[in-house]
Each structure stands twice: as structure tokens, then as C-alpha cells.
Protein backbone atom coordinates (compact mmCIF):
# COMPACT_ATOMS: atom_id res chain seq x y z
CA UNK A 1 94.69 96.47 74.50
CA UNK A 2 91.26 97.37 73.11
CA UNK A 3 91.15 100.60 75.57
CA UNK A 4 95.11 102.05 74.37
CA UNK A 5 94.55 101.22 70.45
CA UNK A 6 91.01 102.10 70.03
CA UNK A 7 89.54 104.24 72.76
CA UNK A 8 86.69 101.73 72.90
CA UNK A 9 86.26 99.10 75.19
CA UNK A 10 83.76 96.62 75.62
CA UNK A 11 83.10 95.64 79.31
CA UNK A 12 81.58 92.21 78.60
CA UNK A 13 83.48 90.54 75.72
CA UNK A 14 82.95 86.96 75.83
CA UNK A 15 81.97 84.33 72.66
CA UNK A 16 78.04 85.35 72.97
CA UNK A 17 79.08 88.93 72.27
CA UNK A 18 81.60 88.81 70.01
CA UNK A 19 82.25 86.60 66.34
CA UNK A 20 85.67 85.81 64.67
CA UNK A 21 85.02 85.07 60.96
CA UNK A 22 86.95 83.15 58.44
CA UNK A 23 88.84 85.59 57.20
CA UNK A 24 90.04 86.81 61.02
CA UNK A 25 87.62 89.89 61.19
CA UNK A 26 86.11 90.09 64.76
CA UNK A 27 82.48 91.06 64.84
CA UNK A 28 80.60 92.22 68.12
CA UNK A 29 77.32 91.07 68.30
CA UNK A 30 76.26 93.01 71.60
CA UNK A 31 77.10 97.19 72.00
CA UNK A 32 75.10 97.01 75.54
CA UNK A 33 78.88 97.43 77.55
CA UNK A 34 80.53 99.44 75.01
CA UNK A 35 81.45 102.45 75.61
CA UNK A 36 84.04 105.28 74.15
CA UNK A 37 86.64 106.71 75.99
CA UNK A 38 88.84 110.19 76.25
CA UNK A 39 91.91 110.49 74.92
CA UNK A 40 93.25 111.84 78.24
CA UNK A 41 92.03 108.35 79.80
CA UNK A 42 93.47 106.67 77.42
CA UNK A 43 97.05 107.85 77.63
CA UNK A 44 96.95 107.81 81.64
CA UNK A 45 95.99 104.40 81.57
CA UNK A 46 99.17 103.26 79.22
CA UNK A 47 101.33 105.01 81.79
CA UNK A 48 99.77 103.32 84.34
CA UNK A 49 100.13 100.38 82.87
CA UNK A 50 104.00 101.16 82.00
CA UNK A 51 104.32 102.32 85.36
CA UNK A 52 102.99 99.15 87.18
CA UNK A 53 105.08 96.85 84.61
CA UNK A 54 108.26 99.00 85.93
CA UNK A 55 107.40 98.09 89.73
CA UNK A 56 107.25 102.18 89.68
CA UNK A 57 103.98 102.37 92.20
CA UNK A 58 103.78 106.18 92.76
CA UNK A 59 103.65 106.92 88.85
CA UNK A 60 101.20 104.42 89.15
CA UNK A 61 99.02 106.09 91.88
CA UNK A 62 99.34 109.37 89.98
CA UNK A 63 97.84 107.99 86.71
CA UNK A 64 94.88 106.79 88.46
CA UNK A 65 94.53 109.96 89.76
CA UNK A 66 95.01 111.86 86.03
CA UNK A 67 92.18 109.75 84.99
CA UNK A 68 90.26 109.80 88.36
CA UNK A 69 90.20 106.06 88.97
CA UNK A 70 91.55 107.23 92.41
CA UNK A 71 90.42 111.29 93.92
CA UNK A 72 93.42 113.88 94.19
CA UNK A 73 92.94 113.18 98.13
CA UNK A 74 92.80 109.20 97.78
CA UNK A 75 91.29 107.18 100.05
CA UNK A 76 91.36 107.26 104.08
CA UNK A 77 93.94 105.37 106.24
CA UNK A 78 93.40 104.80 109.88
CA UNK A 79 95.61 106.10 112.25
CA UNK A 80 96.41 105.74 116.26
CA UNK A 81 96.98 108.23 118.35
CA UNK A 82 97.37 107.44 122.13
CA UNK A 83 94.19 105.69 122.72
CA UNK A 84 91.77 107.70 119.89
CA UNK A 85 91.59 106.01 116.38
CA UNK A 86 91.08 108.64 113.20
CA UNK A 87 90.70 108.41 109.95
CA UNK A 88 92.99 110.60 107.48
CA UNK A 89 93.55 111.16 104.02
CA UNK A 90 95.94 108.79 102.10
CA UNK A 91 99.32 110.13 100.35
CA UNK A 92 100.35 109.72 97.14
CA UNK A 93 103.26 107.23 98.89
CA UNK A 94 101.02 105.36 100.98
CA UNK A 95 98.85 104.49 97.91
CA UNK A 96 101.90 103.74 96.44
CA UNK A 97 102.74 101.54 99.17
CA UNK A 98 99.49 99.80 99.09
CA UNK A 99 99.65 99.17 95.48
């Protein structure tokens, strides 16, 4: 939530780092893991969060790659074939498929 409102997100938010006061204000205490994020990221990773909530997994696997959480090639997949093993590059489905 803090990522898709702000564009900042704090990567280690727990009660040493952060203070709520009386009056419901929230205070960090620690800017060590905070960091500010593009606009771009931000709006790829509210569709893939819309995406994953609609069970739509290739959307998904597409805003991960926007962002480049995942490389426009994606990971490698083993294949067989006949008796020699290789290693190819992963498609946008089989990512999907993974997911």
C-alpha cells in the first residue's frame, strides 16, 4: 500500500523503526531501507497486483517485466531432447504458468 499511494517504501518497517502517536500520525524512526520509487514502477506494480488478484497470470508476468522484476527474455527452462538436456529461454506463458 505504501509503494501504490506514496512511491516510497520502507523495506524494514517493524515497531523499532516506526512510531504511531496519539493522535494516529505514524512516525519512522529509521530511513536506512527507505527508498523512492518511479512512477512507472509504481503503476506496473498495481497492475500486477490487479492482475494476480484476477487469477490473470500473463498480465501478471508482463508487469514484472514493465518494471524489470523479471528480464524481457525471463528466466531459463530445461528442456529434453532425445537423450541431451538444454536450457532455453522462458515464454511469457510458461512464466505465466509457473506463476
Amino acid at each position: 500500500c505504501q509503494l501504490l499511494y506514496t512511491g516510497i517504501v520502507h523495506a524494514d518497517p517493524h515497531e523499532g523503526n516506526m512510531m504511531l502517536t496519539d493522535k494516529n500520525e505514524l512516525y519512522f524512526l529509521d530511513f536506512g531501507l527507505i527508498s523512492r520509487v518511479e512512477e512507472s514502477v509504481m503503476e506496473g506494480f498495481a497492475r500486477g497486483v490487479q492482475a494476480m488478484i484476477a487469477g490473470d497470470y500473463e498480465t501478471l508476468v508482463a508487469a514484472f517485466q514493465d518494471v524489470g522484476f523479471v528480464r524481457e527474455t525471463g528466466p531459463m527452462r530445461r528442456t529434453e531432447e532425445g537423450a541431451a538436456t538444454k536450457f532455453v529461454p522462458c515464454t511469457q506463458a510458461d512464466l505465466a504458468e509457473a506463476v
